[in-house]
C-alpha atoms as a PDB file:
ATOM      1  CA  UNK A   1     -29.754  95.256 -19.189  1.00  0.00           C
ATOM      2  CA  UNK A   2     -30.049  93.784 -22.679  1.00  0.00           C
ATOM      3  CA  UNK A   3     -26.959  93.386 -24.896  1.00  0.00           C
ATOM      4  CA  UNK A   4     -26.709  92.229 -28.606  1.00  0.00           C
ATOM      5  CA  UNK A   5     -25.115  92.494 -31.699  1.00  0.00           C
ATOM      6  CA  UNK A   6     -26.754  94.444 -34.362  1.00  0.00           C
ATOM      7  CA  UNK A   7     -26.140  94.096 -38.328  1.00  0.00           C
ATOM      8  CA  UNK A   8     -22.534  95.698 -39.364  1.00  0.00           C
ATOM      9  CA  UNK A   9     -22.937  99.047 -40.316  1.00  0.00           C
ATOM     10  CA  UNK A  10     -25.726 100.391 -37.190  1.00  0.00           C
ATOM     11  CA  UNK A  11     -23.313 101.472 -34.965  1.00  0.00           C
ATOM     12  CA  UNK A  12     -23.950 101.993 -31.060  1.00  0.00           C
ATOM     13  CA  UNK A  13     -26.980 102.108 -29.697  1.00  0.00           C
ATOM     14  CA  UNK A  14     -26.825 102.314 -26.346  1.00  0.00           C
ATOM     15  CA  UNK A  15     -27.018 105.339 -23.732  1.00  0.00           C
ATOM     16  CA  UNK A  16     -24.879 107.131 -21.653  1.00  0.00           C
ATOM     17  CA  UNK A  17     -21.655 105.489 -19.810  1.00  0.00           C
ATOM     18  CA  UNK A  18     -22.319 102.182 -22.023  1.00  0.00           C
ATOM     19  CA  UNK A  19     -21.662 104.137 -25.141  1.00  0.00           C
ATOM     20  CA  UNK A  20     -18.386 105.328 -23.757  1.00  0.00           C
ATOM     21  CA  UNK A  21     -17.193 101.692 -22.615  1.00  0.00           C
ATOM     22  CA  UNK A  22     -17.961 100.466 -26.358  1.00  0.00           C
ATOM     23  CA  UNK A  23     -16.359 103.043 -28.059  1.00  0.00           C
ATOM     24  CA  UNK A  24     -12.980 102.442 -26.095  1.00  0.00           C
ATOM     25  CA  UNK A  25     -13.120  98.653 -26.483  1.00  0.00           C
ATOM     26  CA  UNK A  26     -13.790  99.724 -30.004  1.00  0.00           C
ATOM     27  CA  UNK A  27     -16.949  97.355 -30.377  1.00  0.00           C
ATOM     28  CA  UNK A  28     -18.709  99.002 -33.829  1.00  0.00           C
ATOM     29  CA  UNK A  29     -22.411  97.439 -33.963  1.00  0.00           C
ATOM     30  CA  UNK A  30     -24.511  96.767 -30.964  1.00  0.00           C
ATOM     31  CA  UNK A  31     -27.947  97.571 -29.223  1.00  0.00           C
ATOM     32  CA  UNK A  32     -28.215  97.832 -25.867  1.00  0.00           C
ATOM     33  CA  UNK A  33     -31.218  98.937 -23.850  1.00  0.00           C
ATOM     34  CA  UNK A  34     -31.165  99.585 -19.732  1.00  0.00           C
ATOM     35  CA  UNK A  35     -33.485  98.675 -17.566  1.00  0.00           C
ATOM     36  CA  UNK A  36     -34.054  99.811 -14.147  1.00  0.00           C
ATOM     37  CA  UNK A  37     -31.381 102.908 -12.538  1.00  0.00           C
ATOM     38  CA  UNK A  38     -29.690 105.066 -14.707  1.00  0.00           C
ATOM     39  CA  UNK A  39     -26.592 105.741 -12.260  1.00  0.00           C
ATOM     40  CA  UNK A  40     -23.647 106.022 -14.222  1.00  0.00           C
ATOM     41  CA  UNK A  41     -21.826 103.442 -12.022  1.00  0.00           C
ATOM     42  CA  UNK A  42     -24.413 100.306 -12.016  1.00  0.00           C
ATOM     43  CA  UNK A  43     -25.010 100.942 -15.190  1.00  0.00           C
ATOM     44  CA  UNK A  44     -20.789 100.269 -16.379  1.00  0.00           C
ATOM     45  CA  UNK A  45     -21.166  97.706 -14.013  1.00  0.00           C
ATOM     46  CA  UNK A  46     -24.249  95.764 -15.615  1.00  0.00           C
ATOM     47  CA  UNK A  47     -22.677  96.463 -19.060  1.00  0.00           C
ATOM     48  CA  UNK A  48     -19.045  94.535 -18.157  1.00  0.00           C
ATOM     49  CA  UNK A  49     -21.230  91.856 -16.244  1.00  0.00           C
ATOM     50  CA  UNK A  50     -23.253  91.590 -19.869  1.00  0.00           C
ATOM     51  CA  UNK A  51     -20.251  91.462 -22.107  1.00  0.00           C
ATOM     52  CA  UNK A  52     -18.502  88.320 -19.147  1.00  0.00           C
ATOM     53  CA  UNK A  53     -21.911  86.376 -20.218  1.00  0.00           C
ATOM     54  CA  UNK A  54     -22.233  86.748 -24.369  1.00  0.00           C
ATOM     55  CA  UNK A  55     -21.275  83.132 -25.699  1.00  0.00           C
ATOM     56  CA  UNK A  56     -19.400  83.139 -29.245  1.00  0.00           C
ATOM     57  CA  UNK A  57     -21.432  81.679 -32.264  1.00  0.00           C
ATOM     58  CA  UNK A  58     -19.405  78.942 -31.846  1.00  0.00           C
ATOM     59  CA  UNK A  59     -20.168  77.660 -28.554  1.00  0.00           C
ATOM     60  CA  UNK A  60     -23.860  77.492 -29.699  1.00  0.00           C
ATOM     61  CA  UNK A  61     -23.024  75.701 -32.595  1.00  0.00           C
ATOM     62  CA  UNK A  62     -21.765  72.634 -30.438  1.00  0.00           C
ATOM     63  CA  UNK A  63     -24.523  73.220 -27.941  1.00  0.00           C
ATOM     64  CA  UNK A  64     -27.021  72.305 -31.117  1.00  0.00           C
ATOM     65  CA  UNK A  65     -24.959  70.593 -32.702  1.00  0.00           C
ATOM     66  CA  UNK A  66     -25.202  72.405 -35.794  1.00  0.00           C
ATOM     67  CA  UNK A  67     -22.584  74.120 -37.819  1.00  0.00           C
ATOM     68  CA  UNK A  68     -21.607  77.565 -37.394  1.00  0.00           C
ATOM     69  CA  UNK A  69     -22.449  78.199 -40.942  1.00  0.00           C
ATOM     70  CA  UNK A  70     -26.060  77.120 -39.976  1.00  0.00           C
ATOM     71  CA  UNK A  71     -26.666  79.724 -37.537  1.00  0.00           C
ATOM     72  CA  UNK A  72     -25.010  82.440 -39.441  1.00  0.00           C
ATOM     73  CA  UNK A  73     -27.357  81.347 -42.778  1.00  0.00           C
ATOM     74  CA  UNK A  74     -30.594  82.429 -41.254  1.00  0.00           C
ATOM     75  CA  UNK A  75     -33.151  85.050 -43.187  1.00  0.00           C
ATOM     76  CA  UNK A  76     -32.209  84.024 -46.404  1.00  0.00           C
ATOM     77  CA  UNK A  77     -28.189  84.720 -46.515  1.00  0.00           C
ATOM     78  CA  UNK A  78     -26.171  83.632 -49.196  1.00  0.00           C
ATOM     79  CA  UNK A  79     -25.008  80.099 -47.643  1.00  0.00           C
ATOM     80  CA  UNK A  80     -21.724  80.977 -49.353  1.00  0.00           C
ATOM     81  CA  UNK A  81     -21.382  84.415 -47.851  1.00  0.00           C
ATOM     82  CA  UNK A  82     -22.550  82.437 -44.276  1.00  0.00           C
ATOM     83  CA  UNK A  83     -19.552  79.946 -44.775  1.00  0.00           C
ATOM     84  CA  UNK A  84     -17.381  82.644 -45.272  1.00  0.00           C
ATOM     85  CA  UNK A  85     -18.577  84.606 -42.312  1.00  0.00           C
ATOM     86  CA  UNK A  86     -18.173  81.384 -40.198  1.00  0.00           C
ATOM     87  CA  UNK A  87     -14.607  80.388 -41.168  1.00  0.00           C
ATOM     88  CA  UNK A  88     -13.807  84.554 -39.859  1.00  0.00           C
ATOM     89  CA  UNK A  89     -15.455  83.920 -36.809  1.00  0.00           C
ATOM     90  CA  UNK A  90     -12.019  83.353 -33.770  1.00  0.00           C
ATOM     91  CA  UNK A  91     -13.181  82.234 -30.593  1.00  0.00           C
END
């Protein structure tokens, strides 16, 4: 299973039972695609096993040794907006 945030405003993507787990932990923008069995219990499984390994923006950071702002700046964002979006981000 592949998990990621999307842009704000896409919604869920994502099929089935892994809709229904995002929508009650009220997550608003992410892709998902499944790969391999479609049964309804492997697949909430996989999708809680996904969300235990996601690392926050800010863990990266340190593991590059950038700054947040950095990684948030990419395809041409405002650096200011970026900043700003960086200083919201809580661990």
């Amino acid at each position: 299973m592949t998990l990621r945030s999307a842009p704000q405003g896409t919604g869920i993507i994502a099929g089935g039972p892994m809709r229904a787990v995002f929508e009650s932990l009220g997550v608003a923008d992410v892709v998902t695609k499944s790969v391999g069995t479609s049964n309804p219990y492997n697949m909430i499984r996989a999708t809680f096993e996904a969300l235990g390994t996601q690392t926050s923006p800010k863990a990266v950071a340190q593991r590059r040794g950038k700054k947040i702002a950095d990684l948030l700046g990419r395809g041409g964002a405002d650096k200011g907006v970026a900043e700003a979006e960086a200083l919201a981000i809580v661990e």
